[in-house]
N, C-alpha and C. Protein backbone atom coordinates (compact mmCIF):
# COMPACT_ATOMS: atom_id res chain seq x y z
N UNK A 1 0.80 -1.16 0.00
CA UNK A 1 0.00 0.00 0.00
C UNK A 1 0.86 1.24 0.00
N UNK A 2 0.77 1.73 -0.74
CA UNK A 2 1.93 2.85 -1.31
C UNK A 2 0.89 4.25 -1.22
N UNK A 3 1.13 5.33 -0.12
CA UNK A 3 0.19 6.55 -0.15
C UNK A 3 1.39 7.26 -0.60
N UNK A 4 0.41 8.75 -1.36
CA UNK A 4 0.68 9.58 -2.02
C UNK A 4 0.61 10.39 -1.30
N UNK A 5 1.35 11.62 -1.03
CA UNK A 5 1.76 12.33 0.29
C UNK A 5 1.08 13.24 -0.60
N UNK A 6 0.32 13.24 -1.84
CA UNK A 6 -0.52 14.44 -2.14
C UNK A 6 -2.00 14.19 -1.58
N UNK A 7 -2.40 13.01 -1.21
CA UNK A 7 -3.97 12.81 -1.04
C UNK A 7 -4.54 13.32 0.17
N UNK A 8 -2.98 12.93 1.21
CA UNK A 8 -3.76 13.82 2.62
C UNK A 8 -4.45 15.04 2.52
N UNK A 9 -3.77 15.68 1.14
CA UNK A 9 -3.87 17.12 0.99
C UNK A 9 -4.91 17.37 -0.11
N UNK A 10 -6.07 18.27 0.06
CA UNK A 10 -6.56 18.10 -0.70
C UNK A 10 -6.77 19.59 -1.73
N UNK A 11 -6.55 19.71 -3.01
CA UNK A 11 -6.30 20.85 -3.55
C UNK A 11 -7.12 22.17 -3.44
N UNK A 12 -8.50 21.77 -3.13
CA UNK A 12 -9.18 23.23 -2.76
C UNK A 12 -8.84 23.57 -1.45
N UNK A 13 -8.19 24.32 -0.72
CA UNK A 13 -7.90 24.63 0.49
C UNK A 13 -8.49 26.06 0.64
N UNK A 14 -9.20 25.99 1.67
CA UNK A 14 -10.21 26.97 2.10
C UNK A 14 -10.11 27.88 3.38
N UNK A 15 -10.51 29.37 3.50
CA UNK A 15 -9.95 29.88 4.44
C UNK A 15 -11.54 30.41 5.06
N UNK A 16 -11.86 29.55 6.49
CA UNK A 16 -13.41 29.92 7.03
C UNK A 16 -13.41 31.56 7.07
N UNK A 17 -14.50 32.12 7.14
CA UNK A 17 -15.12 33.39 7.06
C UNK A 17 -14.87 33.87 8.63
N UNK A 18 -15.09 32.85 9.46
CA UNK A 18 -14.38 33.73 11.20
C UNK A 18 -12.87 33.76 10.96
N UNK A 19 -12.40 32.59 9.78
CA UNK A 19 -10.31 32.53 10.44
C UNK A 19 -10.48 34.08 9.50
N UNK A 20 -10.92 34.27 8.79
CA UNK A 20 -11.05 36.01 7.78
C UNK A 20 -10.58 36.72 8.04
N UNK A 21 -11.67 37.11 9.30
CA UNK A 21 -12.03 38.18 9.90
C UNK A 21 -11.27 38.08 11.00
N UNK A 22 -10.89 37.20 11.79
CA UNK A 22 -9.81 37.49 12.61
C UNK A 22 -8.05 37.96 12.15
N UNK A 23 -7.95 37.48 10.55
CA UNK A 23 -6.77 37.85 10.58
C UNK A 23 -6.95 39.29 10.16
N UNK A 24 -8.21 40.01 9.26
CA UNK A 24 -8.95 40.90 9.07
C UNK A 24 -8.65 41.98 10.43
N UNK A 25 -8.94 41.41 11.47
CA UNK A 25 -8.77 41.92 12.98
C UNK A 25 -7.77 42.42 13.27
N UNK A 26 -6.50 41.27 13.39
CA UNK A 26 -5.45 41.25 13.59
C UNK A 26 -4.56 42.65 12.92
N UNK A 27 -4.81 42.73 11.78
CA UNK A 27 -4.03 43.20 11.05
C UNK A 27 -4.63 44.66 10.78
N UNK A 28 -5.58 44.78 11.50
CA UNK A 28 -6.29 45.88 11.75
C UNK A 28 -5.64 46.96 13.12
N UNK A 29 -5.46 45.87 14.21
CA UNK A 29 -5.24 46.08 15.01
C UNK A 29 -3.63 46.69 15.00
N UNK A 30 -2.92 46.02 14.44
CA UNK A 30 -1.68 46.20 14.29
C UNK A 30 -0.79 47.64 13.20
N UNK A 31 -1.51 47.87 12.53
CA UNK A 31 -1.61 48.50 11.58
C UNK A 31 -2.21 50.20 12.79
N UNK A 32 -3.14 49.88 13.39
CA UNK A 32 -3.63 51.16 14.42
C UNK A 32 -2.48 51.70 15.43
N UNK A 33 -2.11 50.44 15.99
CA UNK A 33 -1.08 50.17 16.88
C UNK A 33 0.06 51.48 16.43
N UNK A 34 0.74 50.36 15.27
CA UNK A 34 1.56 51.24 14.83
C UNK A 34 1.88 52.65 14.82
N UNK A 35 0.31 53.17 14.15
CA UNK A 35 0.48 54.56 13.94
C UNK A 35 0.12 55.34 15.50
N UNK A 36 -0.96 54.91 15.99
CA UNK A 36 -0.97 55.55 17.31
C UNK A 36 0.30 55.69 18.23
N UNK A 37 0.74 54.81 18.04
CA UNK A 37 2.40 54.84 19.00
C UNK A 37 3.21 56.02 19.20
N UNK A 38 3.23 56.67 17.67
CA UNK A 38 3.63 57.83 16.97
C UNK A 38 2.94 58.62 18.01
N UNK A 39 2.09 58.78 17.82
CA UNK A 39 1.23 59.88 19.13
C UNK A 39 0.80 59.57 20.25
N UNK A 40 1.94 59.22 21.02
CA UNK A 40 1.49 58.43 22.19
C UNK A 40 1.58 59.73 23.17
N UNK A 41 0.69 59.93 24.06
CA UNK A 41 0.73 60.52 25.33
C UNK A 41 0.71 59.82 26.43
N UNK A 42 0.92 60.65 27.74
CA UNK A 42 1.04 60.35 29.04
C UNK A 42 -0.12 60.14 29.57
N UNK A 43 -0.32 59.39 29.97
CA UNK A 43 -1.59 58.90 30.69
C UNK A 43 -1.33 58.99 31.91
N UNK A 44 -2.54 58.89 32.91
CA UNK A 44 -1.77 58.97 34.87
C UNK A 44 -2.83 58.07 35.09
N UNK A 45 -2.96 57.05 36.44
CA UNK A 45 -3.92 56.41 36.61
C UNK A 45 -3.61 57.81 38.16
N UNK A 46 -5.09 57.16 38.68
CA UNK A 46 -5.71 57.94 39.57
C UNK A 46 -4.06 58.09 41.10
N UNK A 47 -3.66 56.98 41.07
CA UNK A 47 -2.68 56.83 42.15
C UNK A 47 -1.47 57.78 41.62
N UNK A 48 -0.82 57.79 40.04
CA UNK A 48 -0.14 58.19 40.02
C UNK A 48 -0.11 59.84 40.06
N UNK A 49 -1.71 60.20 39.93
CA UNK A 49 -2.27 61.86 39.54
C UNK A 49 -1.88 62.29 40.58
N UNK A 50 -2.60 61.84 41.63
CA UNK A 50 -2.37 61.73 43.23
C UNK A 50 -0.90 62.21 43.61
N UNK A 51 -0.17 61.14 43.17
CA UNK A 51 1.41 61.70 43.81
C UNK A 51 1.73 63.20 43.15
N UNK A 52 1.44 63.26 41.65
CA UNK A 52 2.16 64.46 41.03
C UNK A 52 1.47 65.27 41.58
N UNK A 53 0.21 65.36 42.18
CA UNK A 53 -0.26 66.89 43.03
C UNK A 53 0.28 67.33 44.67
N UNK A 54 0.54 65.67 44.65
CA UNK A 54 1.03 65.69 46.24
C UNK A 54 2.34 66.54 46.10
N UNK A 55 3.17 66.37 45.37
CA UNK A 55 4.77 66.62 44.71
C UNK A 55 4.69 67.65 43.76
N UNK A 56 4.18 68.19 43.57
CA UNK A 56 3.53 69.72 42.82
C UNK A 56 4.47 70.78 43.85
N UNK A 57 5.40 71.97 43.11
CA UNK A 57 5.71 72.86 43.69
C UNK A 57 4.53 73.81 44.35
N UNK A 58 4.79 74.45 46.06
CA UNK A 58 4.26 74.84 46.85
C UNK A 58 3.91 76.42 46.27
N UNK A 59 4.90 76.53 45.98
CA UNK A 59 5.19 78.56 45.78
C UNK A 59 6.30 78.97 44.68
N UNK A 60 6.24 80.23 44.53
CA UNK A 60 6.89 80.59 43.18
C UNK A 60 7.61 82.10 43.78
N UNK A 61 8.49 82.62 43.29
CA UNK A 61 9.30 83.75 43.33
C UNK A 61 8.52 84.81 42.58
N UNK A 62 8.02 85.75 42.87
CA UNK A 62 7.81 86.93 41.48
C UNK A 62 8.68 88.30 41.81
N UNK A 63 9.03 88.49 40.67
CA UNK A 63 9.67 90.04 40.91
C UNK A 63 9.03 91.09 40.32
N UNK A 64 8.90 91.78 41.17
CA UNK A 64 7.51 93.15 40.55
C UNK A 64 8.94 94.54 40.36
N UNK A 65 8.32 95.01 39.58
CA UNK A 65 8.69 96.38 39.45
C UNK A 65 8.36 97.22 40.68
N UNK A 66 9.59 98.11 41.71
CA UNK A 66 9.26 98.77 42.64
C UNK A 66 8.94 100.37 42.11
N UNK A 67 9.47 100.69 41.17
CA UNK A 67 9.04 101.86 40.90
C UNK A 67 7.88 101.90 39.98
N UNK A 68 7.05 101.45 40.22
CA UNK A 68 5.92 100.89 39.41
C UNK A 68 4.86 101.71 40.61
N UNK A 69 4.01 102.46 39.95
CA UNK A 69 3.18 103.51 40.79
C UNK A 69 2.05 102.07 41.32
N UNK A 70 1.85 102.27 42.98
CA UNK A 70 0.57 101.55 43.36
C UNK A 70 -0.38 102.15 42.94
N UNK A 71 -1.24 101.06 42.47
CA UNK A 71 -2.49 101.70 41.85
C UNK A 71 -3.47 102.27 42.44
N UNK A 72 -4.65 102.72 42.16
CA UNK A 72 -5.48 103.62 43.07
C UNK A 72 -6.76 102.41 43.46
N UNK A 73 -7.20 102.49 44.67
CA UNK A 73 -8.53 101.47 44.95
C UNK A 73 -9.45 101.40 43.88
N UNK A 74 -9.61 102.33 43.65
CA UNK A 74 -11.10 101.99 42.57
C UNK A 74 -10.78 100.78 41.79
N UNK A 75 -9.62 101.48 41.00
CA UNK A 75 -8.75 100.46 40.06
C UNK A 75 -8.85 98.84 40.45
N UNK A 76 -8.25 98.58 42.18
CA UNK A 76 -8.32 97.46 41.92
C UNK A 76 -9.36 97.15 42.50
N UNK A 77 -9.94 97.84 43.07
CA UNK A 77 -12.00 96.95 43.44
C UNK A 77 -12.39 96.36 42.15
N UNK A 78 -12.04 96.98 40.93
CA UNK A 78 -13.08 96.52 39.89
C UNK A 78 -12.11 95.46 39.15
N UNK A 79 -11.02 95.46 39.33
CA UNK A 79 -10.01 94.15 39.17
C UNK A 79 -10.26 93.02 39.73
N UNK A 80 -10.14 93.38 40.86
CA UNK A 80 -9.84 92.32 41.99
C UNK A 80 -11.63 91.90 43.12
N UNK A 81 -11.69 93.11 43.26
CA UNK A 81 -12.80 92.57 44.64
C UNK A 81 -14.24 92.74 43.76
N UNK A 82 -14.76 93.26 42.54
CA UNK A 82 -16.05 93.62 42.42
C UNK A 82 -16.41 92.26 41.96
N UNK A 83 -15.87 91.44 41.79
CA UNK A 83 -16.45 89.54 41.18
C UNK A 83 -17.26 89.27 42.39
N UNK A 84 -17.03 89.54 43.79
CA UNK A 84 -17.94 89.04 44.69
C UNK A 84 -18.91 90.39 45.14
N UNK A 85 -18.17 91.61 45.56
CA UNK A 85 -18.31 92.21 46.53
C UNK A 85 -19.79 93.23 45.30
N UNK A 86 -19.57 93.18 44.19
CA UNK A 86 -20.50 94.15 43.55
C UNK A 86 -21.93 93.02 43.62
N UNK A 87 -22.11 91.94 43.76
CA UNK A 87 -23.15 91.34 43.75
C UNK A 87 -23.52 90.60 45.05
N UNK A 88 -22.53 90.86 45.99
CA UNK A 88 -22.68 90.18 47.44
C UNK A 88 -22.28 88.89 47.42
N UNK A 89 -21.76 87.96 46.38
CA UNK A 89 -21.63 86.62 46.46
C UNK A 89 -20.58 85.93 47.52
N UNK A 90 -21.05 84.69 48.05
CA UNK A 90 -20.49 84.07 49.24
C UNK A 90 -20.55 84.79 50.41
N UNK A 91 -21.34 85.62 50.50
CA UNK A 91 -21.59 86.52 51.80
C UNK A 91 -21.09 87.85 52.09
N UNK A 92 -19.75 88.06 51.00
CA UNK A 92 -19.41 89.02 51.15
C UNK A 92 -20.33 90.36 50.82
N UNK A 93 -19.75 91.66 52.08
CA UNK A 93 -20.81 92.90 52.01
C UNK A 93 -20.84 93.59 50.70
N UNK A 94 -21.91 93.47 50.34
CA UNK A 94 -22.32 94.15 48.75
C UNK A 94 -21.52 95.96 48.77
N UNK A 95 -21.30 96.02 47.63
CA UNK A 95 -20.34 97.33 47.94
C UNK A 95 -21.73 98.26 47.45
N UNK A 96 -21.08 99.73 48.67
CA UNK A 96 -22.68 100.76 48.99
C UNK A 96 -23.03 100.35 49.81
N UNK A 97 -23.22 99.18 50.63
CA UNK A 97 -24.59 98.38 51.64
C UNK A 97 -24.20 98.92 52.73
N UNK A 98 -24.33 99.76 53.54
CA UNK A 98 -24.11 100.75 54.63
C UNK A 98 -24.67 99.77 55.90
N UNK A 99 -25.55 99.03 55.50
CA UNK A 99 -26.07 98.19 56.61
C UNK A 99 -25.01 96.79 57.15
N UNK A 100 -24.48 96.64 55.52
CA UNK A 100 -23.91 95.34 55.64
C UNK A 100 -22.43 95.60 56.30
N UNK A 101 -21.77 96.92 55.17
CA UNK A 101 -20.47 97.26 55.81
C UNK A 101 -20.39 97.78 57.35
N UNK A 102 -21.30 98.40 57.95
CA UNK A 102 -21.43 99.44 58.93
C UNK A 102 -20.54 99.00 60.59
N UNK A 103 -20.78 97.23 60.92
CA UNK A 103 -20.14 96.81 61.38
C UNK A 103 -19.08 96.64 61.36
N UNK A 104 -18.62 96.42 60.00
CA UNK A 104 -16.77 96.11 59.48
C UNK A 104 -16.47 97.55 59.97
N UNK A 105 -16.98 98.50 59.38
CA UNK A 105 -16.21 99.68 59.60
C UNK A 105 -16.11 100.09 60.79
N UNK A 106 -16.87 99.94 62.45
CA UNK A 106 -16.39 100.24 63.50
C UNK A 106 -14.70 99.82 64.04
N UNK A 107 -15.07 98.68 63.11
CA UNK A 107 -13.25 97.71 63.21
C UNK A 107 -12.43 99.18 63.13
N UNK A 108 -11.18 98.86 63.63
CA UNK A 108 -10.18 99.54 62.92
C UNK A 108 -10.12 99.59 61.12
N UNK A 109 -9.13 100.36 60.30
CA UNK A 109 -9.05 100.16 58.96
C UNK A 109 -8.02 99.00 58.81
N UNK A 110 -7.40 98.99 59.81
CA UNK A 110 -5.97 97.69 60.45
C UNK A 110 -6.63 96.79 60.04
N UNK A 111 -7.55 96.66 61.09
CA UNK A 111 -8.47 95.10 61.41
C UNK A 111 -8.81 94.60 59.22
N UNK A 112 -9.49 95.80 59.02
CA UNK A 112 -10.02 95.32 57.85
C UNK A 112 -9.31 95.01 56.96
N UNK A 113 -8.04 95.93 56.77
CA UNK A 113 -6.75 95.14 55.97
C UNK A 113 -6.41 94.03 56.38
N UNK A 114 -5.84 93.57 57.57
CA UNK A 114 -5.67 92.46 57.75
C UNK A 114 -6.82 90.85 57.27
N UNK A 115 -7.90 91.60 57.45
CA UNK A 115 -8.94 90.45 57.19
C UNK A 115 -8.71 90.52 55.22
N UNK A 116 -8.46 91.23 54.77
CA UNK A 116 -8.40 91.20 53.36
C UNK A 116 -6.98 90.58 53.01
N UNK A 117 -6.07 90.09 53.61
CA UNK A 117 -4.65 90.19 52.96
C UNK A 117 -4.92 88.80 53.35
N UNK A 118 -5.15 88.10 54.53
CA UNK A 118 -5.42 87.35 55.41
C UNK A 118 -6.44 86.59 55.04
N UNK A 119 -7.31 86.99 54.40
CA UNK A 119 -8.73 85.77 54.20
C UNK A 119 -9.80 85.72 55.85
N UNK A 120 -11.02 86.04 55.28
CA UNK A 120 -11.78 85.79 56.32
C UNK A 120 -13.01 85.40 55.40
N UNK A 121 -13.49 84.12 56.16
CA UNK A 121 -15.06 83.31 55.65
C UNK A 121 -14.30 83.16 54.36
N UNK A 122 -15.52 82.82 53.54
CA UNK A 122 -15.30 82.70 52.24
C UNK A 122 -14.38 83.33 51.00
N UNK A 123 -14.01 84.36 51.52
CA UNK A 123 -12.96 85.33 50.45
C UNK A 123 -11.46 84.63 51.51
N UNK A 124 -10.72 84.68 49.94
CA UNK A 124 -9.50 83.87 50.00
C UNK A 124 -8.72 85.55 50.01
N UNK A 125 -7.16 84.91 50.89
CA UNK A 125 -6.08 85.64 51.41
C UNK A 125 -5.82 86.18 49.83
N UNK A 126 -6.13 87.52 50.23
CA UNK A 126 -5.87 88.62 49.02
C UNK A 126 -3.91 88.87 49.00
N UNK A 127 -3.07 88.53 49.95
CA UNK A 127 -2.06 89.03 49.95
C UNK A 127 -1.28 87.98 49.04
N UNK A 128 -0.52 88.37 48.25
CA UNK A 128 0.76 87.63 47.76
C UNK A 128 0.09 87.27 45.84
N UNK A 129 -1.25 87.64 45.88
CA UNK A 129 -1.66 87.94 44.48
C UNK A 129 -0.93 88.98 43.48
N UNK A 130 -1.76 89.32 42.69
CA UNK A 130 -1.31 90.11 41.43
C UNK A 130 -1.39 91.83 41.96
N UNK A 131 -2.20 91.83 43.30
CA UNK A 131 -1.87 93.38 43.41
C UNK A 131 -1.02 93.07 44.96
N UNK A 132 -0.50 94.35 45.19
CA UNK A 132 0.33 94.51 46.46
C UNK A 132 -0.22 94.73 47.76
N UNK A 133 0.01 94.49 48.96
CA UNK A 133 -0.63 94.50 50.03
C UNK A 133 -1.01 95.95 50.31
N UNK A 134 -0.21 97.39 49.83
CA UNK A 134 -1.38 98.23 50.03
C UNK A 134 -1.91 98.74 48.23
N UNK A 135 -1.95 97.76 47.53
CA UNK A 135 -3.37 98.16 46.25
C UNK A 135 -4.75 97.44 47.26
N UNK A 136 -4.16 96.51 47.71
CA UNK A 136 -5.14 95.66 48.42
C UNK A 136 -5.67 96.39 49.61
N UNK A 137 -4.69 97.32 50.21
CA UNK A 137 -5.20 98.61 51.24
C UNK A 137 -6.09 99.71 50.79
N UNK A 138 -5.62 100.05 49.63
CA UNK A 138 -6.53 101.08 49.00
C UNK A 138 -8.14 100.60 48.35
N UNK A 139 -7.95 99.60 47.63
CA UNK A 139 -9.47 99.00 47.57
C UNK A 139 -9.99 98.52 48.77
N UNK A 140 -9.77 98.34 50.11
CA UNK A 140 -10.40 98.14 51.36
C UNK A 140 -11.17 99.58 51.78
N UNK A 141 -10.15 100.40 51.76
CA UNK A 141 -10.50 102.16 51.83
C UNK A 141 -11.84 102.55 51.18
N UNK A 142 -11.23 102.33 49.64
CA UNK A 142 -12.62 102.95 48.96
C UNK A 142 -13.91 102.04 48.94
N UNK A 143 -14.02 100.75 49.26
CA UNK A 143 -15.01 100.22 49.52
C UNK A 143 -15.46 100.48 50.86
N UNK A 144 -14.83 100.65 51.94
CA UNK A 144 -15.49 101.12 53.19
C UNK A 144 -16.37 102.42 52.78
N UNK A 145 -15.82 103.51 51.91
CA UNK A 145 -15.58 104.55 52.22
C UNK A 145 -16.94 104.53 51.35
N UNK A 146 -17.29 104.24 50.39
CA UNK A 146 -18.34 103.88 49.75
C UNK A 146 -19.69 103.59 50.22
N UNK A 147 -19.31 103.35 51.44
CA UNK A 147 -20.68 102.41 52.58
C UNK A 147 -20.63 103.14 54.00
N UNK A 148 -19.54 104.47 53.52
CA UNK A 148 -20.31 105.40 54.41
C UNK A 148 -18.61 105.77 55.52
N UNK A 149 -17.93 104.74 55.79
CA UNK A 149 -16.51 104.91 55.88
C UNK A 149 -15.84 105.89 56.02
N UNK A 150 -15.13 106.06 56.85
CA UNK A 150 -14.13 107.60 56.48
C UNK A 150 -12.66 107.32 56.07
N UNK A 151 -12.27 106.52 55.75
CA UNK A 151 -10.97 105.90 55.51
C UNK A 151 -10.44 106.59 54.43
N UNK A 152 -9.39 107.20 54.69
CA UNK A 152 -8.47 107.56 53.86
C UNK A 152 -7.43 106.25 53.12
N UNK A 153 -7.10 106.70 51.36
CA UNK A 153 -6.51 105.55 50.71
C UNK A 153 -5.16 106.09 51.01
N UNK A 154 -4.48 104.72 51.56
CA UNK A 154 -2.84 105.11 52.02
C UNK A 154 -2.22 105.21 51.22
N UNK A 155 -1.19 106.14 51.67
CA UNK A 155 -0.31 106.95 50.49
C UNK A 155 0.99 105.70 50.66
N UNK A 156 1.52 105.68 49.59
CA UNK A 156 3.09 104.61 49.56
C UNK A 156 3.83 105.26 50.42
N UNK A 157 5.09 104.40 50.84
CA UNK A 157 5.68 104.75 51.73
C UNK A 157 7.27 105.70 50.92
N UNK A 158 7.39 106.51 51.44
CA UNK A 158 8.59 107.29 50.86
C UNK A 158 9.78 106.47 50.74
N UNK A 159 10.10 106.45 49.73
CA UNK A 159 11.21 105.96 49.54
C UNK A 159 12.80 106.13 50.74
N UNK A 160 13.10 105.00 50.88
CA UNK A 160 14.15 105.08 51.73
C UNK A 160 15.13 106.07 51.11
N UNK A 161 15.83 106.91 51.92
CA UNK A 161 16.97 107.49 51.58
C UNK A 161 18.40 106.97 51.43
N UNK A 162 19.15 107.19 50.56
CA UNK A 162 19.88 106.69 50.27
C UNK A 162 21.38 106.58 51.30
N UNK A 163 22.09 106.15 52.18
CA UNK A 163 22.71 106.38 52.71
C UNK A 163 24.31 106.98 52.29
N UNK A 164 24.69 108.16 52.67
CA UNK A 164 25.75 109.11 52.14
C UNK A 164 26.83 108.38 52.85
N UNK A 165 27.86 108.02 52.24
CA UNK A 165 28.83 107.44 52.29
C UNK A 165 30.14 108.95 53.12
C-alpha cells in the first residue's frame, strides 16, 4: 500500500469566514497600533495623579517692578474685589450696603486690611496675588468709604533714603 503524500492534501484549500475576519482583525489592530504609538501621550492612573499633586511645587518667586506707581482702589476693586463684593456673592458685604459694611467699619481700617490680605469666611487671602498689600489697602479704603466709611486711601511709603557714604 503505497500513499501519495498528495492525497492527505486536498487541492481546494479553504480559508473559514471567522479565520477572515480574525486575521482581518489582527491586522487591523496592528496597523492602528503602529500609527498611534507615533502619538502616544502620558496617561496617569488615579494613584499616580495623586502623587504628582502631592509633589507639585508649593510657591513661586515673582519680581515686581518697585518703581511701578501703586495703583489707586477703585482700580483694583473693579479688578480684583467687584467679582464678589459688587453682587454680594459668598456673603461678602455688597459694595454701597451701609447696613452690611457698617459693622466692618467700626473695626479699625488695620483690622479690615488684615482680614483682606489674610482671608476671612469665604474670600481667600488677598495678599501675595497680582496686586500689592497696600493696592489691596486702598481697595479696602474705597469700599469702606463707599458704605459710608471715612478711611483715607494710604499713600506709599517714601522711599528710603539713600545712605551718604
Amino acid at each position: 500500500m503505497s500513499t501519495n503524500s498528495h492525497d492527505s492534501h486536498s487541492g481546494n484549500s479553504k480559508i473559514s469566514k471567522s479565520d477572515l475576519w480574525l486575521i482581518i482583525a489582527c491586522a487591523a489592530i496592528i496597523i492602528f497600533a503602529y500609527f498611534d504609538l507615533s502619538k502616544t501621550t502620558v496617561t496617569y492612573s488615579n494613584a499616580e495623579r495623586d502623587v504628582a499633586e502631592r509633589i507639585q511645587k508649593v510657591g513661586a518667586v515673582q519680581f515686581r517692578d518697585a518703581a511701578k506707581a501703586a495703583r489707586p482702589g477703585e482700580d483694583v476693586y473693579k479688578a480684583q474685589c467687584a467679582a464678589c463684593h459688587a453682587s454680594g456673592a459668598a456673603g461678602a458685604p455688597k459694595f454701597g450696603d451701609v447696613a452690611a459694611w457698617a459693622p466692618r467699619i467700626k473695626n479699625t481700617f488695620e483690622s479690615l486690611v488684615n482680614s483682606a490680605l489674610k482671608g476671612k469666611g469665604a474670600m481667600s487671602a488677598q495678599a501675595g496675588g497680582e496686586f500689592s498689600d497696600l493696592e489691596i489697602a486702598r481697595a479696602v479704603a474705597y469700599m469702606a468709604s463707599q458704605a459710608g466709611g471715612k478711611f483715607k486711601e494710604p499713600e506709599a511709603p517714601a522711599p528710603a533714603a539713600e545712605e551718604k557714604k
